[in-house]
N, C-alpha and C. Protein backbone atom coordinates (compact mmCIF):
# COMPACT_ATOMS: atom_id res chain seq x y z
N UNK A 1 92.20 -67.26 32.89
CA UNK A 1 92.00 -65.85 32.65
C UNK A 1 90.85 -65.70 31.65
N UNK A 2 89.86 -64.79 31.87
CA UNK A 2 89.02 -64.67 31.13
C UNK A 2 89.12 -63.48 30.59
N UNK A 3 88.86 -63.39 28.83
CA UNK A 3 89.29 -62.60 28.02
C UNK A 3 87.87 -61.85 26.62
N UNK A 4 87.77 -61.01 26.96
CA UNK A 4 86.63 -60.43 26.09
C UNK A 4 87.03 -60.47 25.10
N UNK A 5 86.47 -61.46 24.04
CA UNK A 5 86.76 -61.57 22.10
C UNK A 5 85.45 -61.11 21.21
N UNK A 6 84.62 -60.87 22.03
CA UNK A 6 83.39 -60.38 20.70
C UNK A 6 82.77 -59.10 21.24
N UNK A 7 82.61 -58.46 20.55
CA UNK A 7 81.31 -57.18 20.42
C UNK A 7 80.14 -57.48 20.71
N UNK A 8 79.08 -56.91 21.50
CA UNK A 8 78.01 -57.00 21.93
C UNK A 8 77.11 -56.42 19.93
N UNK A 9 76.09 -57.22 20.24
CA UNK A 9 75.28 -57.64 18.95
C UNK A 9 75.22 -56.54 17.91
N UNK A 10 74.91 -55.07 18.63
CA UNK A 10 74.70 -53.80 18.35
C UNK A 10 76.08 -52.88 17.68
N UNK A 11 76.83 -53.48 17.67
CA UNK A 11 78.43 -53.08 17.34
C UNK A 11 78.79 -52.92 15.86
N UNK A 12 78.90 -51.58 15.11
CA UNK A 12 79.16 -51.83 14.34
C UNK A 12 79.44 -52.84 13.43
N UNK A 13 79.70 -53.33 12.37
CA UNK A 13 80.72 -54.11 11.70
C UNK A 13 82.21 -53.90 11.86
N UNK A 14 82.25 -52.39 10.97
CA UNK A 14 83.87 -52.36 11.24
C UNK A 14 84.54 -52.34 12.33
N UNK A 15 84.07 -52.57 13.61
CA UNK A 15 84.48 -52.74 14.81
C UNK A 15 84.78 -53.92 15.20
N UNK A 16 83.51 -54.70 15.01
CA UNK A 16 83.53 -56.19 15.24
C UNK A 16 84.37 -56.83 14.79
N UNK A 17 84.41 -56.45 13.56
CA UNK A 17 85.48 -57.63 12.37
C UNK A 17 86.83 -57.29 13.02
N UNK A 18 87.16 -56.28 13.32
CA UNK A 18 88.00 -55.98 14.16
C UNK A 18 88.98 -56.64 15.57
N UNK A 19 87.76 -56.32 16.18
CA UNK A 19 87.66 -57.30 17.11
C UNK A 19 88.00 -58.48 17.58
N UNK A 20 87.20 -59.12 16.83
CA UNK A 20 87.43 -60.76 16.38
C UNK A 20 88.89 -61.38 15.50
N UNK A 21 89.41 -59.88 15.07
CA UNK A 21 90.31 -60.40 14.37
C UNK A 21 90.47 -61.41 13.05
N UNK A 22 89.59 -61.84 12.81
CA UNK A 22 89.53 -62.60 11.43
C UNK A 22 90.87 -62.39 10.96
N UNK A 23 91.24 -63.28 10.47
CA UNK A 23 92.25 -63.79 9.43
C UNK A 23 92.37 -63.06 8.09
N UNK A 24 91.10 -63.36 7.81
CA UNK A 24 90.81 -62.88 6.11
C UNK A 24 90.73 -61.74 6.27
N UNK A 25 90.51 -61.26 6.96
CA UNK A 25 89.64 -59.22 7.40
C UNK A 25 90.74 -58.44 6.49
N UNK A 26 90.26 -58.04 5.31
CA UNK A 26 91.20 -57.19 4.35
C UNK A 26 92.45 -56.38 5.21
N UNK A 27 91.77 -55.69 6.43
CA UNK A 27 92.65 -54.35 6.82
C UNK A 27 93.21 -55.05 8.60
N UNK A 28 93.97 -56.53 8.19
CA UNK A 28 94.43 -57.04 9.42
C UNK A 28 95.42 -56.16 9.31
N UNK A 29 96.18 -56.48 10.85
CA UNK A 29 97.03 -55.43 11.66
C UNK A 29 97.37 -56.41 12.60
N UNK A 30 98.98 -56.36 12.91
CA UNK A 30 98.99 -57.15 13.95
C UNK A 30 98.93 -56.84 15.34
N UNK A 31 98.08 -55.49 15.77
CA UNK A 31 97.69 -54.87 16.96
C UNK A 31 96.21 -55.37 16.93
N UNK A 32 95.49 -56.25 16.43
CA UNK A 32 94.71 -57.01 16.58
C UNK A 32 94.54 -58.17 17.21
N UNK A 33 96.47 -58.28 17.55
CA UNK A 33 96.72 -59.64 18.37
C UNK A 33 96.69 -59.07 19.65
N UNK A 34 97.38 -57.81 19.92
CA UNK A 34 97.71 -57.40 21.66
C UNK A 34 96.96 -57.07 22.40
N UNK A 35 96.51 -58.21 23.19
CA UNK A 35 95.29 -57.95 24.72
C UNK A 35 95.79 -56.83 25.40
N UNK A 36 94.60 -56.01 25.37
CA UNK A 36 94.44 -55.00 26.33
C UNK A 36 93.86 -55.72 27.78
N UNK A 37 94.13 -55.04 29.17
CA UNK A 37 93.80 -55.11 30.02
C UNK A 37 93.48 -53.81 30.95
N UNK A 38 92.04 -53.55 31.18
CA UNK A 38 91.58 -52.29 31.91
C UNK A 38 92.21 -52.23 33.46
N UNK A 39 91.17 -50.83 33.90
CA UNK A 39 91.78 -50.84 35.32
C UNK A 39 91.15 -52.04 36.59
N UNK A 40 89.99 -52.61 35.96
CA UNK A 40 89.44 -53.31 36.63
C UNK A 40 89.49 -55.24 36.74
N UNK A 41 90.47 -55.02 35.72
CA UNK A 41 91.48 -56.57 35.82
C UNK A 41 90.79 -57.09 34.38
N UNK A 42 89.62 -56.27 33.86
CA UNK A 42 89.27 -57.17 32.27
C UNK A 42 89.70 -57.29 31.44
N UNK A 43 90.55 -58.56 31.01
CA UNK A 43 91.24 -58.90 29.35
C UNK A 43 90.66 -58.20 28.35
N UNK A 44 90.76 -57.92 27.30
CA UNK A 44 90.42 -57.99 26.27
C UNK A 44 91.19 -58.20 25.04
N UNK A 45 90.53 -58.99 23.83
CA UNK A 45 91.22 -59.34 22.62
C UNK A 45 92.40 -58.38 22.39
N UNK A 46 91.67 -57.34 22.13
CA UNK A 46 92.40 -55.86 21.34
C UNK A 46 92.09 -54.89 21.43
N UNK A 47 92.73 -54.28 20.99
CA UNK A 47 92.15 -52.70 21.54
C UNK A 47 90.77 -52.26 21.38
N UNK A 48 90.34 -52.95 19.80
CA UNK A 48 88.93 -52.78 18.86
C UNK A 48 87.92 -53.41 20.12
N UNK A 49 88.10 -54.71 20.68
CA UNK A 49 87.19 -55.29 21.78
C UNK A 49 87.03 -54.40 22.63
N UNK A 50 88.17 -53.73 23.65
CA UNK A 50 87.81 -52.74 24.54
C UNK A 50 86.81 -51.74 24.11
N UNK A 51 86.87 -51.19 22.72
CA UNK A 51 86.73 -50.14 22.31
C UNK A 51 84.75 -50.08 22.12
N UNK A 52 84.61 -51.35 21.80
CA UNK A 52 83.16 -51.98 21.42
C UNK A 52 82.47 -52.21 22.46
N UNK A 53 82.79 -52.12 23.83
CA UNK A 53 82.48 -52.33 25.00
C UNK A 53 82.50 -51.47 25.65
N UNK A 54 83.14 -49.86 25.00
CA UNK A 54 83.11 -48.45 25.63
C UNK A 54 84.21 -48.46 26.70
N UNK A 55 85.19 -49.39 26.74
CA UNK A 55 86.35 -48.97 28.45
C UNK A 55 87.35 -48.68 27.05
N UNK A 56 87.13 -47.54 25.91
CA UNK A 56 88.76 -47.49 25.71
C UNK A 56 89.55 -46.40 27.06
N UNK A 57 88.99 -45.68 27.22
CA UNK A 57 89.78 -44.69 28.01
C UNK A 57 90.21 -45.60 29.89
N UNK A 58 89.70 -46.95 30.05
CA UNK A 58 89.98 -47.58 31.16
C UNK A 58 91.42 -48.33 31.11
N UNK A 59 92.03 -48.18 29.89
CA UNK A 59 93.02 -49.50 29.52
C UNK A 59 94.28 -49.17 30.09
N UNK A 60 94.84 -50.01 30.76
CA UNK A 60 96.16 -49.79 31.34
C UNK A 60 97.19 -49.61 30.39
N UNK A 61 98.33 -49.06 30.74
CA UNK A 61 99.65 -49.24 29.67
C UNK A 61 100.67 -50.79 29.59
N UNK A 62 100.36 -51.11 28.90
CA UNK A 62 101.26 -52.28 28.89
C UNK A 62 102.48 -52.09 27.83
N UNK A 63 103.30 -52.99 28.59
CA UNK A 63 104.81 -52.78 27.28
C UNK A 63 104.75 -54.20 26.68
N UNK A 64 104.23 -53.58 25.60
CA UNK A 64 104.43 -54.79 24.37
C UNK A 64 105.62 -54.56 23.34
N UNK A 65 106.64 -56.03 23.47
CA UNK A 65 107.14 -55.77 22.32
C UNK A 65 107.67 -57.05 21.49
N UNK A 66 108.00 -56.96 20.33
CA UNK A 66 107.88 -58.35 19.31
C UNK A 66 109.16 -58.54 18.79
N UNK A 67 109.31 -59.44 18.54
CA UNK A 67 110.40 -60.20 18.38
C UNK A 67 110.67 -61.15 17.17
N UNK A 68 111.16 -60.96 16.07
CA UNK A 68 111.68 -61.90 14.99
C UNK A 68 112.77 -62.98 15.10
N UNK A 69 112.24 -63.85 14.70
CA UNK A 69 113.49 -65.00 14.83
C UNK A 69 113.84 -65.05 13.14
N UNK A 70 113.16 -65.11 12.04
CA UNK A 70 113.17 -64.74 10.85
C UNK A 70 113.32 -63.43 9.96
N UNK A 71 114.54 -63.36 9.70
CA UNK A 71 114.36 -61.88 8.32
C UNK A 71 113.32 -62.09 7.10
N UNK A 72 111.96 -62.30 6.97
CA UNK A 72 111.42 -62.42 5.59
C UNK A 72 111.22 -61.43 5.02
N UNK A 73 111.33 -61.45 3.42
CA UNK A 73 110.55 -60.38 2.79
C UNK A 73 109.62 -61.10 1.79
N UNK A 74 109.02 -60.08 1.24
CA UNK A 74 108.07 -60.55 0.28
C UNK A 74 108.30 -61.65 -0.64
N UNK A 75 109.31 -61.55 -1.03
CA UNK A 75 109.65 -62.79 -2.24
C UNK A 75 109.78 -64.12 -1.63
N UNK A 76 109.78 -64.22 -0.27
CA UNK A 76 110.50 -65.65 0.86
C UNK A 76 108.78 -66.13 0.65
């Protein structure tokens, strides 16, 4: 499966970093992990990738949902 992970050169920053998801990226989110997929079968990273590539309004609905095997909180 081939999956769009970067912004074309011209792309903002705050989009890109986005995008790419970085680790370090101050304002991670874990909707930075969930591949979008358009109407025309194209992966993408995240929503931010679609979005940098102009198909946000192409993206199908997908049911995402997450799952804990761990209760942590901050102090763990």
């Amino acid at each position: 499966v081939r999956m769009i992970t970067k912004c074309p050169s011209d792309t903002p920053t705050f989009l890109s970093d986005k995008c790419e998801a970085a680790n370090d990226f101050k304002e991670h989110h874990y909707i930075m992990h969930l591949p979008r997929l358009n109407s025309s079968g194209v992966w993408y990273q995240n929503i931010y990738c679609a979005l940098c590539h102009g198909d946000g309004k192409n993206l199908l609905a997908l049911n995402n949902s997450m799952a804990c095997s761990r209760n942590l909180t901050e102090s763990q």
